[in-house]
Each structure stands twice: as structure tokens, then as C-alpha cells.
C-alpha atoms as a PDB file:
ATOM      1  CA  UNK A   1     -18.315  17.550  -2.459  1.00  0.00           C
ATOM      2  CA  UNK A   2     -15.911  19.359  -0.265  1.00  0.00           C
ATOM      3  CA  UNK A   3     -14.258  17.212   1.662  1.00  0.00           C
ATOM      4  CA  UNK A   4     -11.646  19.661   3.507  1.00  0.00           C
ATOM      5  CA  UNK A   5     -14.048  22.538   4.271  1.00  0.00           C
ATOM      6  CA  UNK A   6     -16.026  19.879   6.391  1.00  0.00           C
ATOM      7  CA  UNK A   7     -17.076  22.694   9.690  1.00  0.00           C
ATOM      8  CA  UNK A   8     -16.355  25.934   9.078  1.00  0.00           C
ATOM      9  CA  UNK A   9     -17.494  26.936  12.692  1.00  0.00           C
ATOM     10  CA  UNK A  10     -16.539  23.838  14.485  1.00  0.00           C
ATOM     11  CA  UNK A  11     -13.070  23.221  13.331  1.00  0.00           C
ATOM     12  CA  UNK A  12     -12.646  27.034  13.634  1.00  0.00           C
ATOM     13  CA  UNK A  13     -13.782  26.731  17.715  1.00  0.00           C
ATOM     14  CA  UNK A  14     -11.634  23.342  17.658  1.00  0.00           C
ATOM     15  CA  UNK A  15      -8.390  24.896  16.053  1.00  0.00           C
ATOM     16  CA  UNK A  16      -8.987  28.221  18.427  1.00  0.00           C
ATOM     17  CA  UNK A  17      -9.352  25.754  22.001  1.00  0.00           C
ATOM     18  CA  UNK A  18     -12.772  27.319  22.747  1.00  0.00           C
ATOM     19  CA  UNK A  19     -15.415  25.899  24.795  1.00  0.00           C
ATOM     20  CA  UNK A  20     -18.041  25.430  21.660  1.00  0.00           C
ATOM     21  CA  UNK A  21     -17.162  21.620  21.580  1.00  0.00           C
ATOM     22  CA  UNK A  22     -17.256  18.893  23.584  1.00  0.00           C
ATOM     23  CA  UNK A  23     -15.131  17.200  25.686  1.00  0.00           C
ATOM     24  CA  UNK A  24     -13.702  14.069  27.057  1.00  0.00           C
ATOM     25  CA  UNK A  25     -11.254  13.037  29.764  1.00  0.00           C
ATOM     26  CA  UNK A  26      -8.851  10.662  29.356  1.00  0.00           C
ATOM     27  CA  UNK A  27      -6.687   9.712  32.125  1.00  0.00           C
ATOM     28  CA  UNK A  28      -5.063  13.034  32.712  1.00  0.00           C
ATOM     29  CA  UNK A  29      -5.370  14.546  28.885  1.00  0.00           C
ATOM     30  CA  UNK A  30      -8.264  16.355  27.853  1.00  0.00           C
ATOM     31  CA  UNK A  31      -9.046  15.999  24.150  1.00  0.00           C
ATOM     32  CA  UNK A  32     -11.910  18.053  22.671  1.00  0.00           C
ATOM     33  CA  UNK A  33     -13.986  17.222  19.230  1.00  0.00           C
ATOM     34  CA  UNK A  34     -16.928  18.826  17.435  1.00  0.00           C
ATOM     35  CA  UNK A  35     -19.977  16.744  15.499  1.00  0.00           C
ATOM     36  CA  UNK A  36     -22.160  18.424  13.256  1.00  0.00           C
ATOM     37  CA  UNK A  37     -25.351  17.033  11.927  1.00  0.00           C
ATOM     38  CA  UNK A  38     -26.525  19.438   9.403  1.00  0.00           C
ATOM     39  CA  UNK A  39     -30.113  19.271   7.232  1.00  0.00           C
ATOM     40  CA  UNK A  40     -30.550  20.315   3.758  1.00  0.00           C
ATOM     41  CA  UNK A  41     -33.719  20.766   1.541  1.00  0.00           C
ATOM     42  CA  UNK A  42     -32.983  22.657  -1.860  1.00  0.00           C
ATOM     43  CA  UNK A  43     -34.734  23.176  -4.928  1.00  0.00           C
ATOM     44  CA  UNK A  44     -31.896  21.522  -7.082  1.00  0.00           C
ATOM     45  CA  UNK A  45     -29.303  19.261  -6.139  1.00  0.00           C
ATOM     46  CA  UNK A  46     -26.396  20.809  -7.908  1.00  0.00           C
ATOM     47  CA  UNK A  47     -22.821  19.504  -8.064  1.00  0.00           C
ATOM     48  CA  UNK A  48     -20.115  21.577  -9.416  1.00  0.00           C
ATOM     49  CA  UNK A  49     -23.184  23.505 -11.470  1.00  0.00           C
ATOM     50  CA  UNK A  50     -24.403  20.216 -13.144  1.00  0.00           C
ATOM     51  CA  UNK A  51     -27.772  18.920 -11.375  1.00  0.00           C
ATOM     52  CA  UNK A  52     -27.567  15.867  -9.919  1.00  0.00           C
ATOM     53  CA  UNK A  53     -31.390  15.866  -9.405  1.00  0.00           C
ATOM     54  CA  UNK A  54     -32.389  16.392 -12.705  1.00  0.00           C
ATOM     55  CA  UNK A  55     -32.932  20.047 -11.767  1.00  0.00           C
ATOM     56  CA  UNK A  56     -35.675  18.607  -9.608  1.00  0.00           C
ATOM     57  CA  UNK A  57     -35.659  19.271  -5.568  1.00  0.00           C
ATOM     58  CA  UNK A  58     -33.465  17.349  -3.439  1.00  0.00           C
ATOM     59  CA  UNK A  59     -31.979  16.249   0.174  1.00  0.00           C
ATOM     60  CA  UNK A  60     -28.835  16.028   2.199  1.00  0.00           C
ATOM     61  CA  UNK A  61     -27.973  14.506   5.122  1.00  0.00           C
ATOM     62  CA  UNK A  62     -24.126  15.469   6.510  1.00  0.00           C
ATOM     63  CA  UNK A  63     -22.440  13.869   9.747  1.00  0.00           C
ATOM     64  CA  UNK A  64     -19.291  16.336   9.715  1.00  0.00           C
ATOM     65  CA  UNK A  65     -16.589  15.579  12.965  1.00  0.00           C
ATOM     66  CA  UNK A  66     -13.143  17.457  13.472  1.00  0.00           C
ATOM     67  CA  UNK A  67     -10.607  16.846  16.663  1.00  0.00           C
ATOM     68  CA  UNK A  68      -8.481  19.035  18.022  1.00  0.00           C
ATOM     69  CA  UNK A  69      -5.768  17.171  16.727  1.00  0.00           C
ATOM     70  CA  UNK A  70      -6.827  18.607  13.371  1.00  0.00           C
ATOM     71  CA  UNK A  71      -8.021  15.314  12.192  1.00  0.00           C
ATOM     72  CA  UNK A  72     -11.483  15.835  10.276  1.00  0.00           C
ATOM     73  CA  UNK A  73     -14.075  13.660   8.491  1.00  0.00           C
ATOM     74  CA  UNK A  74     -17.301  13.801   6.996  1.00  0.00           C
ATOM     75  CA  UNK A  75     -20.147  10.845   6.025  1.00  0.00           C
ATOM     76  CA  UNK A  76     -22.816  12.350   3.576  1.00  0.00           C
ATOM     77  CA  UNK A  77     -26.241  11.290   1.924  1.00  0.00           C
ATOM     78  CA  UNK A  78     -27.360  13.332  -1.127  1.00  0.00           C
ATOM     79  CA  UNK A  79     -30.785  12.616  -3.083  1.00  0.00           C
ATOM     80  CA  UNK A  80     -29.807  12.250  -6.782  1.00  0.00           C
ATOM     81  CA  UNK A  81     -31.587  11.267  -9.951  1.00  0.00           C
ATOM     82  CA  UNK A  82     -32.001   7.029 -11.112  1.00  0.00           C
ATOM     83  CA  UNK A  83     -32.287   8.736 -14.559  1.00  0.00           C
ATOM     84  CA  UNK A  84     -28.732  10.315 -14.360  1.00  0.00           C
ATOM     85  CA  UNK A  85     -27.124   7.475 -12.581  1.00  0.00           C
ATOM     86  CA  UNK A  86     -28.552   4.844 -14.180  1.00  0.00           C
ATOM     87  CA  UNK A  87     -29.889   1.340 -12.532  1.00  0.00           C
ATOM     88  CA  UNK A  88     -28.795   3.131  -9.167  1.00  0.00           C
ATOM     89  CA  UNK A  89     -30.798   3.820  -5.401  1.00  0.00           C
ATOM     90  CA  UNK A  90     -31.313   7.534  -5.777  1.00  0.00           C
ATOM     91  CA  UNK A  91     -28.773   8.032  -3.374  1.00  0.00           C
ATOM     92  CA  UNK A  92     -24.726   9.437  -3.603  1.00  0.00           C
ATOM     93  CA  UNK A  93     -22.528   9.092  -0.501  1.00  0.00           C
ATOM     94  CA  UNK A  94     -19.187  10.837   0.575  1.00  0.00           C
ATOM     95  CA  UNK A  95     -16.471   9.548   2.666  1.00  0.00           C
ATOM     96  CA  UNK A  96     -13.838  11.997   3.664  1.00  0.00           C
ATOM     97  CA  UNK A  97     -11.299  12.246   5.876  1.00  0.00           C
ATOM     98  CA  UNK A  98      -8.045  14.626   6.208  1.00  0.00           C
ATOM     99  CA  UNK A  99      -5.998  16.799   8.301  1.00  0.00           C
ATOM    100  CA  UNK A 100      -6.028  20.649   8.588  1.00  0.00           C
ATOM    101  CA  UNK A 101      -3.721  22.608  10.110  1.00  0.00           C
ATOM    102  CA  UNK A 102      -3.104  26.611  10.872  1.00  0.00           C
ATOM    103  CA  UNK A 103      -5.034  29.697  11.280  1.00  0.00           C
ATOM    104  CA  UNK A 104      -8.514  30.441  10.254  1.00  0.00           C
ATOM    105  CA  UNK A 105      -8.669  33.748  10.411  1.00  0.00           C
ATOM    106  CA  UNK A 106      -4.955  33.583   8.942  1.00  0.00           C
ATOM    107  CA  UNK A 107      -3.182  30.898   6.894  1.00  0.00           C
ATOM    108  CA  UNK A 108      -4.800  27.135   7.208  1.00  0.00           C
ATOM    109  CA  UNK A 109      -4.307  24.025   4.892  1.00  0.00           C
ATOM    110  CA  UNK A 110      -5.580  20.718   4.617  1.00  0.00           C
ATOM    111  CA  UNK A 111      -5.162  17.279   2.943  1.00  0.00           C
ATOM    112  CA  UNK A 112      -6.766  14.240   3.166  1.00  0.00           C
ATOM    113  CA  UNK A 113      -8.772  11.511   1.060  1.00  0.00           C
ATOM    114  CA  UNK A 114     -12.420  11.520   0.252  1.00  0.00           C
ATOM    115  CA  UNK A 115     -14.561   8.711  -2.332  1.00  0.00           C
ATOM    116  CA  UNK A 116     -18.224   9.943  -3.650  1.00  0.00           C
ATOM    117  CA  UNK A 117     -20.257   6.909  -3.928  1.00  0.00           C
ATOM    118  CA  UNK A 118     -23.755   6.134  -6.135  1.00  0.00           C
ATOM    119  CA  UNK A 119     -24.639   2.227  -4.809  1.00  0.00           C
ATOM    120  CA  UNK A 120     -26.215  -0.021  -7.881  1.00  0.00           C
ATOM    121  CA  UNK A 121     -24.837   2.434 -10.088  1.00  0.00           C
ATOM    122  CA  UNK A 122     -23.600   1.817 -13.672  1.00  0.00           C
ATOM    123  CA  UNK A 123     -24.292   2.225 -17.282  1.00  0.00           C
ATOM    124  CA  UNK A 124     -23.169   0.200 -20.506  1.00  0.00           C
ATOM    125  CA  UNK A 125     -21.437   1.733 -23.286  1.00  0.00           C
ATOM    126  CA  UNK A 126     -19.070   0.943 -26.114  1.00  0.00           C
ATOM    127  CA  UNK A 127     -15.772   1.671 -25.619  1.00  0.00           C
ATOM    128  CA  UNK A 128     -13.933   1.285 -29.243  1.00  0.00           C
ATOM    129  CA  UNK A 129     -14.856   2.470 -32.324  1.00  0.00           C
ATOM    130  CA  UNK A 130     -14.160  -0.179 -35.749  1.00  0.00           C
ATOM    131  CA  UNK A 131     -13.528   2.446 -38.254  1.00  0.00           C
ATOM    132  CA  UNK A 132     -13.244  -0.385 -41.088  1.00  0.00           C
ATOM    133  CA  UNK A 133     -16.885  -1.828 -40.316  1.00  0.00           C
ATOM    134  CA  UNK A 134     -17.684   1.553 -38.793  1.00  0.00           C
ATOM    135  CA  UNK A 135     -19.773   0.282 -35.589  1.00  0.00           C
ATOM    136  CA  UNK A 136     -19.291   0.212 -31.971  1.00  0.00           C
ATOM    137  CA  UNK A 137     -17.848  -2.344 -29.760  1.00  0.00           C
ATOM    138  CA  UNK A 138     -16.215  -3.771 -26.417  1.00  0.00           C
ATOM    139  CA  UNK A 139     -19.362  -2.800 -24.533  1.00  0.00           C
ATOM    140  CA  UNK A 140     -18.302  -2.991 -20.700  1.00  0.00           C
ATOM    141  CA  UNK A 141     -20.450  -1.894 -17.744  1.00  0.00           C
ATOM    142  CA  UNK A 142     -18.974   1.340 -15.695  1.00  0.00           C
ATOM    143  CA  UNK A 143     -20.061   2.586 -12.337  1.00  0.00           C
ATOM    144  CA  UNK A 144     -20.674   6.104 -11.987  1.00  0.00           C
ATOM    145  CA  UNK A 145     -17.848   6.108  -8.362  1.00  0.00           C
ATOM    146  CA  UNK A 146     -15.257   8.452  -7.916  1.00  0.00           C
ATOM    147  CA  UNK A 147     -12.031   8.559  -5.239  1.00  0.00           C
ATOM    148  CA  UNK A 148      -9.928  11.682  -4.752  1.00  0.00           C
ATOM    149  CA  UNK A 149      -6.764  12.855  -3.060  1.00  0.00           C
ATOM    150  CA  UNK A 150      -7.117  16.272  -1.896  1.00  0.00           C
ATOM    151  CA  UNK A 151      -5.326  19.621  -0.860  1.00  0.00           C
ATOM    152  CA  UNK A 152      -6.474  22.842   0.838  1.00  0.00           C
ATOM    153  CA  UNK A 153      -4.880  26.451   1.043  1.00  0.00           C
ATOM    154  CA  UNK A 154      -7.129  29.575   2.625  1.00  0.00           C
ATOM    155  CA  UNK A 155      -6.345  32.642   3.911  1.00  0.00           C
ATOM    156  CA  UNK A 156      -9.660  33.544   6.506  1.00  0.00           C
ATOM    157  CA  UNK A 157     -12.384  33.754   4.185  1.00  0.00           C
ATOM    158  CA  UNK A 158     -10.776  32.787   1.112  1.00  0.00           C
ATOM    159  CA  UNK A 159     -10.633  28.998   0.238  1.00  0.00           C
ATOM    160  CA  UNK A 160      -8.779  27.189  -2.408  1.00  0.00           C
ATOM    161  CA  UNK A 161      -8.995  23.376  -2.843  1.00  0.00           C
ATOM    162  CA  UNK A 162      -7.337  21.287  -5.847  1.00  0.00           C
ATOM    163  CA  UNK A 163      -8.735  17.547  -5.939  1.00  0.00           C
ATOM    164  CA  UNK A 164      -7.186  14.953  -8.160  1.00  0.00           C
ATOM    165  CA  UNK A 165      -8.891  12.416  -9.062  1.00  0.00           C
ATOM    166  CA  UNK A 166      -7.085   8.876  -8.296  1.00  0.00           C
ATOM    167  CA  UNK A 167      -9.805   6.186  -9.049  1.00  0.00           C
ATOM    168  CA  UNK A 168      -9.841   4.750 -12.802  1.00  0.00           C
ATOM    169  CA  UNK A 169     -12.787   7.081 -13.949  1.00  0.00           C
ATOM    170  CA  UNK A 170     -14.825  10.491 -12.710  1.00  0.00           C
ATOM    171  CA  UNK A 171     -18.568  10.005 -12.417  1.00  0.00           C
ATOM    172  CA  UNK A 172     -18.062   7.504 -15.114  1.00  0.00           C
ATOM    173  CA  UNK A 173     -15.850   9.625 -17.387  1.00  0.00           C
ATOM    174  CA  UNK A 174     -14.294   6.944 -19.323  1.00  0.00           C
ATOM    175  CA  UNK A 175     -13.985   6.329 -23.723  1.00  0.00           C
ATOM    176  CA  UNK A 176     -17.675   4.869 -23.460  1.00  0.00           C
ATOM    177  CA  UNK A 177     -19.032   7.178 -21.283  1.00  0.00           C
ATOM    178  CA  UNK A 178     -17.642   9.999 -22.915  1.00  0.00           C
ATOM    179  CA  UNK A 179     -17.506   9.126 -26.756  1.00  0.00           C
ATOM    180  CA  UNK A 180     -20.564   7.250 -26.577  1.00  0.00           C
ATOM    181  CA  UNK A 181     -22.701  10.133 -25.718  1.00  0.00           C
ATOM    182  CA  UNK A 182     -21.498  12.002 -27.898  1.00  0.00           C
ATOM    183  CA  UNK A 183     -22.093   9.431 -30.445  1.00  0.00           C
ATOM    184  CA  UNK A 184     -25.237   8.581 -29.266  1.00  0.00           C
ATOM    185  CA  UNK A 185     -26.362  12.254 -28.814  1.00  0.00           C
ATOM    186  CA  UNK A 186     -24.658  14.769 -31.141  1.00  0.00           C
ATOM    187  CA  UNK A 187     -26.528  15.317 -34.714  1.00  0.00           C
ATOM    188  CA  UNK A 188     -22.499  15.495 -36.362  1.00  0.00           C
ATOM    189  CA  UNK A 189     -21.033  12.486 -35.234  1.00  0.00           C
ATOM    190  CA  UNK A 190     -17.319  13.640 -36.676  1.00  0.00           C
ATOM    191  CA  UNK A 191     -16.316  15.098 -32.655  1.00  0.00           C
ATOM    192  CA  UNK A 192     -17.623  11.560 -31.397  1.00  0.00           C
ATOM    193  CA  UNK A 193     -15.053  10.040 -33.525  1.00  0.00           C
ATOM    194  CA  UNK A 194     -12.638  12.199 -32.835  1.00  0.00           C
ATOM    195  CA  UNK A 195     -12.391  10.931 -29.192  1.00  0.00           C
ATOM    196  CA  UNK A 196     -12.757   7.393 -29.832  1.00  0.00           C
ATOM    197  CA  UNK A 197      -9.708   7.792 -32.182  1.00  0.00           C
ATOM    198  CA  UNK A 198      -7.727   8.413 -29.366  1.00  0.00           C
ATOM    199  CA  UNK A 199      -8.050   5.208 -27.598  1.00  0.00           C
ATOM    200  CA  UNK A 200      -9.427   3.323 -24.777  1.00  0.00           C
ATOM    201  CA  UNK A 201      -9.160   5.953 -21.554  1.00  0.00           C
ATOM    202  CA  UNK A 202      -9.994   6.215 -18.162  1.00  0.00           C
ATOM    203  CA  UNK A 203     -10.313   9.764 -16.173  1.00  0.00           C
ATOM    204  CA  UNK A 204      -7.774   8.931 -13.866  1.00  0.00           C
ATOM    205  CA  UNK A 205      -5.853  12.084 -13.400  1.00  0.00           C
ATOM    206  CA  UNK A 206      -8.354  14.178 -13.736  1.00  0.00           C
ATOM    207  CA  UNK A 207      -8.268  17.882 -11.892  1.00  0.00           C
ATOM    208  CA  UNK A 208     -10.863  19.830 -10.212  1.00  0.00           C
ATOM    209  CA  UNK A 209     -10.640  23.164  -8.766  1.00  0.00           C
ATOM    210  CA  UNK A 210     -12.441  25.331  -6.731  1.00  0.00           C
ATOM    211  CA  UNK A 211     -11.953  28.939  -4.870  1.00  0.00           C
ATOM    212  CA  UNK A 212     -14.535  29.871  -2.551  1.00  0.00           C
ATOM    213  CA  UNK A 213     -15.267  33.795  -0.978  1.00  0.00           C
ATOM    214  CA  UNK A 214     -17.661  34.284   1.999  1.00  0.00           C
ATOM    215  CA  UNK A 215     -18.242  38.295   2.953  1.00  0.00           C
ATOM    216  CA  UNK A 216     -20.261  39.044   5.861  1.00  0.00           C
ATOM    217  CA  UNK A 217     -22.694  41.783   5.054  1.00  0.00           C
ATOM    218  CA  UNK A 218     -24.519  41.476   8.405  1.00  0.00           C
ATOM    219  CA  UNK A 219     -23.924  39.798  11.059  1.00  0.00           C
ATOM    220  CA  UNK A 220     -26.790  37.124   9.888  1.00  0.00           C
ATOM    221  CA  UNK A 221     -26.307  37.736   6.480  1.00  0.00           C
ATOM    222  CA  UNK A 222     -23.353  36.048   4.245  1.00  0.00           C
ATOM    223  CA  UNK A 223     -22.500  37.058   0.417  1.00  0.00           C
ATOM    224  CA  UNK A 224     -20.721  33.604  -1.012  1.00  0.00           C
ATOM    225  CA  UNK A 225     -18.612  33.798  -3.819  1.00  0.00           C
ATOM    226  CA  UNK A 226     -17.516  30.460  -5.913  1.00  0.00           C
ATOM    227  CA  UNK A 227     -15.186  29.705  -9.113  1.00  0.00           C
ATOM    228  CA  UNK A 228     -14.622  26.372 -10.044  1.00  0.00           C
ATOM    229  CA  UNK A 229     -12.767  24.149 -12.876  1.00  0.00           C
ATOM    230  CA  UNK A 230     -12.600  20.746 -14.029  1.00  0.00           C
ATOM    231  CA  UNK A 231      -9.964  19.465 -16.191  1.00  0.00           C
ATOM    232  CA  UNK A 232     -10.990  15.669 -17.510  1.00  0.00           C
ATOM    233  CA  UNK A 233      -7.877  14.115 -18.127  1.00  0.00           C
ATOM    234  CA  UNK A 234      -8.044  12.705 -21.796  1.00  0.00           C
ATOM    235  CA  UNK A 235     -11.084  14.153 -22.535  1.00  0.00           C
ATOM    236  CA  UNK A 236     -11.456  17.809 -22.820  1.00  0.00           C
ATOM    237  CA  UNK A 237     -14.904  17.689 -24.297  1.00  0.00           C
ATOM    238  CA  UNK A 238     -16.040  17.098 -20.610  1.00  0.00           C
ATOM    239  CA  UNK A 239     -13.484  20.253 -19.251  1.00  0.00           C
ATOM    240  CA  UNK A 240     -15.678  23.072 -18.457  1.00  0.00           C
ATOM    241  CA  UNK A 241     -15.794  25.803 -15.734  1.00  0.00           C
ATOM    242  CA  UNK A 242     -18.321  26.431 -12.827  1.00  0.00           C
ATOM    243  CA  UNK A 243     -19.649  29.790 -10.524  1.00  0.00           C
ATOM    244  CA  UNK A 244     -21.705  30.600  -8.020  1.00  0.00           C
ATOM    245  CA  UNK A 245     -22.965  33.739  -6.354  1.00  0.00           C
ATOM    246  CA  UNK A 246     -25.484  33.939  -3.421  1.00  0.00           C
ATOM    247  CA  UNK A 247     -26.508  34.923  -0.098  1.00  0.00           C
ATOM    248  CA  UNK A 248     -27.306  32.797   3.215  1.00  0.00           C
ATOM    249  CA  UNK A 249     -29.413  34.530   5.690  1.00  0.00           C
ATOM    250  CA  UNK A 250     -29.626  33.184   9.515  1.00  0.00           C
ATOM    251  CA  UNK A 251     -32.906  32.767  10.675  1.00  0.00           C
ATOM    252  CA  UNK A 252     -34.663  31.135  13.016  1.00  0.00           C
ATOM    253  CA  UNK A 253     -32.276  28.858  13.676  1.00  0.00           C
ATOM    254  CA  UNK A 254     -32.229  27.891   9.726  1.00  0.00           C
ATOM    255  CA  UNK A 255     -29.578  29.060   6.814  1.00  0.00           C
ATOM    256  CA  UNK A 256     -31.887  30.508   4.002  1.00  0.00           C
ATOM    257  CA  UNK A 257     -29.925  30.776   0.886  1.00  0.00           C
ATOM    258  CA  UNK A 258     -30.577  31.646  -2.604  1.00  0.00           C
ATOM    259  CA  UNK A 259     -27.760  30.936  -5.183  1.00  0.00           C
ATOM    260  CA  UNK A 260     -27.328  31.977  -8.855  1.00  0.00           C
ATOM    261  CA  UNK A 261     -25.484  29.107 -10.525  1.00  0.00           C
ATOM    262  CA  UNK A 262     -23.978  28.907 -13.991  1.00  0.00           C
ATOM    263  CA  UNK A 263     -21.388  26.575 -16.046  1.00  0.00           C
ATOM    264  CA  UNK A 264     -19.669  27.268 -19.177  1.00  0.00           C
ATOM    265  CA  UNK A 265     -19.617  23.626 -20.748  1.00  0.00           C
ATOM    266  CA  UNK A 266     -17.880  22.735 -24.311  1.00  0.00           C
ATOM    267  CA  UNK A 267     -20.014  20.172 -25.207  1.00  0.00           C
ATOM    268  CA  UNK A 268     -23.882  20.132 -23.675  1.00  0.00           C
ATOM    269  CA  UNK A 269     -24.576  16.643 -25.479  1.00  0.00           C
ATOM    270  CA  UNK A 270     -22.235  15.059 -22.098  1.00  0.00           C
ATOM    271  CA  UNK A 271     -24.843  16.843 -19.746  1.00  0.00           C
ATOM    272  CA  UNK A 272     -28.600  15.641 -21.125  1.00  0.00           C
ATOM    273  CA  UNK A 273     -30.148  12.809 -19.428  1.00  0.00           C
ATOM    274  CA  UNK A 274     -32.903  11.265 -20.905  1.00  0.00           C
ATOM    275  CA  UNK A 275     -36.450  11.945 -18.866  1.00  0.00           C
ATOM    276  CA  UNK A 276     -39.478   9.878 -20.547  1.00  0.00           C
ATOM    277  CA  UNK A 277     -39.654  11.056 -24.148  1.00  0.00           C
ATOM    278  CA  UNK A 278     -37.657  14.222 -23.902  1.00  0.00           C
ATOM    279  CA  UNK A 279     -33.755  15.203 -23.230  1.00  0.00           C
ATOM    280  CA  UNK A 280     -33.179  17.443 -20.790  1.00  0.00           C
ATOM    281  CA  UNK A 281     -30.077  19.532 -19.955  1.00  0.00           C
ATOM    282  CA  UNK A 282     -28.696  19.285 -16.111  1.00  0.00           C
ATOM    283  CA  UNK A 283     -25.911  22.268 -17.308  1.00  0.00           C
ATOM    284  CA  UNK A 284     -28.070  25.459 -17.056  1.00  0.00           C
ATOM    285  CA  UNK A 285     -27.758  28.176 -15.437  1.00  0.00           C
ATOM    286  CA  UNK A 286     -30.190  28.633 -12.504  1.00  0.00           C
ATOM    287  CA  UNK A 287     -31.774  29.944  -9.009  1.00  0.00           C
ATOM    288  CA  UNK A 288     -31.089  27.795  -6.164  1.00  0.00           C
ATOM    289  CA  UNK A 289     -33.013  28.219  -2.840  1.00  0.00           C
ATOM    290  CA  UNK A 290     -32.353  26.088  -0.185  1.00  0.00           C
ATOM    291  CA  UNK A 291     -32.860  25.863   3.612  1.00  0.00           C
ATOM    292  CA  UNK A 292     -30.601  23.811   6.243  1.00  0.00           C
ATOM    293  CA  UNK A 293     -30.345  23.470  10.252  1.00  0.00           C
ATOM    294  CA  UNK A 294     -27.413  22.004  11.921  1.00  0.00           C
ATOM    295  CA  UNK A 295     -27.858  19.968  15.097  1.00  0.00           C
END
């Protein structure tokens, strides 16, 4: 989910007055605005290097808008996995909107607000530990939604966004969702109690980072570069870092792209979902193909 690097052509030909969108008269001002519809089909739905899809194939829809005012927004649908976001539709959806500002081919920034969505939702979990009677308790439901304040800094090509995380929890990221897994999950449970020690938490705070490099190697052909970092606030078992290296090739009116995508996670048991009889891990690293057409 990036909310601020919504059109990276559009806002570009908004920002620069050029005739590439569309216009509409008002009285005696002319304003101008872009919309994007863009298509995606890729082999794994990955968010920050975790698989949302259960590193199975997956879809995404994107409406994408910018003014030029500056003002931007963004509406997306994204296939994920009932088995990762348990008791939910198979579907995540992102709301954005922000303002950018400046160059882009120099200096540009950005800010705005953006919430990621997962309708139906939610998992159960305990979220205290009774160290006398040693046993779980205070089992409360938690839905898996996420809202985020977020900045933007780039010079051309190079992007950096910083998202904090203002809702109570991240994708769930709370003392039941975290500790509980772990409980639940890891063989030693002396970690799991660890973090329950520390009290009943939300992920509120929470950082996420990202810096993004695009090199054009042809005019058709794109190298993209991407470093990312989470920092869970209260729990650092869920802290880990992110990359991505790949090309995009312009063809036929489609974006081919092939991505190699890795994570460096502290503790794997917070990234398994259960699938039928088995465990598997959403954290590894992988080739990503995917294909997209904007309309």
C-alpha cells in the first residue's frame, strides 16, 4: 500500500500542466485532473514481502485520481487469503488521500491519510497471560484493519515514504495476536511469555518505511529498486526488514514484470498461516511475475 506514490505518470503530467489529462471548464477557470484505472494479475499477492495470498496468485483493481491542485487519492481492491485473514471476504481495500507538492524530476513531497481495509475480518486470541495458574485469558475478537498518517520526500526517481500507523493495531498486531502465535506456534514457549509479560498492547505507533529506485534501462524497460522497514511498536518480534529487485518491461500495451522479493523476519512463527493440515510460511523469499494495463 502506497498511498502517496498513487500516478507516477499522471500526477507527473498534472504537476508539469501538460495536455495528458483531462479537462473541465468552470466558469472562466480551467482545472485539469487525471484518473487511472489500472489491472493487475500476479503470481503472489505480496505486501511489504509477506504474501497476502498465501503465496498463491492474486488480483488488483486500483482507481488512482490526482488534480492539479495537487490533491490525490486512490480506492483499491486486492485478492487476499480467508486463511490469513480469518472469517473475512477474500478481499483488502485502500482508501487514500493526500497532497503532493514540487518537482518530479526535482524535489516533491507528499502527505496525506490512507486506511487498508479486510471486511468480515477478525480473529480471537488471548490477550493476558496468568502466570500463577499458567493459562491464557481475556480472549477478545480483533480485526485485521489498519489506518495510517503518511509523509513523502523524493528526489526524481528516488522515493522515500515514512507511514505511522495511528489506528489501535497493524494488521491485527496486538498482545493476542502477537503473543498468542507465538504461544500457539513456537516449540519453546519462554519468547511467548516474554511478550505477554509486558502487558496488554496495541500497535498503535507503529513505523513503516520504505525507499523506492526506478532506473530506466530502455526506454520500455525499468530496473526497480525497493528497501523497506517495519518497526511494531511494542513488539519487536514482528520488526523485520523488506527488498525488492525487478524489472517491468512495456509491451503491448501491458507492464510485464518479474520481481525477486525477500524479508529478513525475527520470528517466522508470526508469518505461518495454517492451510488444511500443514503450516505454511507467507515470509519467503520469492519470484514474482505479474502483468497490469492501465485504462
Amino acid at each position: 500500500m502506497h498511498l502517496l506514490r498513487l500516478m507516477p505518470s499522471c500526477a507527473a503530467a498534472v504537476l508539469a500542466g501538460t495536455a495528458a489529462c483531462a479537462s473541465f471548464a468552470a466558469g472562466n477557470d480551467t482545472a485539469s485532473y487525471a484518473i487511472d484505472t489500472e489491472v493487475k494479475l500476479t503470481s503472489d499477492q505480496r505486501t511489504r514481502g509477506i504474501s497476502d495470498s498465501l503465496n498463491r496468485p492474486g488480483a488488483k483493481l486500483s482507481l488512482q485520481a490526482a488534480h492539479e491542485s495537487g490533491l490525490v487519492a486512490l480506492v483499491e481492491f486486492a485478492s487476499v487469503s480467508k486463511k490469513q485473514f480469518l472469517d473475512g471476504k477474500g478481499v483488502g481495500v485502500t482508501l487514500a488521500g493526500g497532497y503532493r507538492f514540487g518537482d518530479p524530476d526535482g524535489w516533491h513531497f507528499g502527505a496525506g491519510l490512507a486506511t487498508e481495509r479486510f471486511p468480515g475480518a477478525r480473529f480471537e486470541a488471548p490477550q493476558s497471560f496468568d502466570f500463577n495458574t499458567f493459562t491464557p485469558g481475556d480472549v477478545r475478537t480483533t480485526k485485521y484493519d489498519s489506518s495510517f498518517a503518511v509523509l513523502e520526500a523524493g528526489y526524481g526517481a528516488l522515493e522515500g515514504r515514512v507511514l505511522n500507523v495511528i489506528s489501535r493495531t497493524y494488521r491485527g498486531a496486538n498482545t493476542g495476536g502477537v503473543c498468542g502465535t507465538m504461544l500457539l506456534l513456537m516449540p519453546d514457549p519462554t519468547q511467548a511469555l516474554e511478550c505477554y509479560a509486558r502487558g496488554d498492547h496495541g500497535s498503535r505507533g507503529s513505523w513503516l518505511f520504505d525507499l523506492d529506485y526506478k532506473y530506466h534501462l530502455a526506454p520500455a524497460t525499468t530496473l526497480n529498486l525497493h528497501a523497506g522497514y517495519q518497526k511494531i511498536n511494542n513488539f519487536r518480534e514482528a520488526d523485520f526488514a523488506d527488498w525488492r529487485i525487478g524489472i517491468t518491461h512495456r509491451q503491448w500495451g501491458f507492464d510485464w514484470s518479474a520481481d525477486w522479493v525477500g524479508t529478513n523476519t525475527r520470528v517466522r512463527e508470526l508469518y505461518l498461516a495454517q492451510d488444511g493440515d500443514r503450516l505454511r510460511a507467507t515470509d519467503g523469499d520469492k519470484l514474482v511475475v505479474s502483468v497490469s494495463r492501465k485504462f
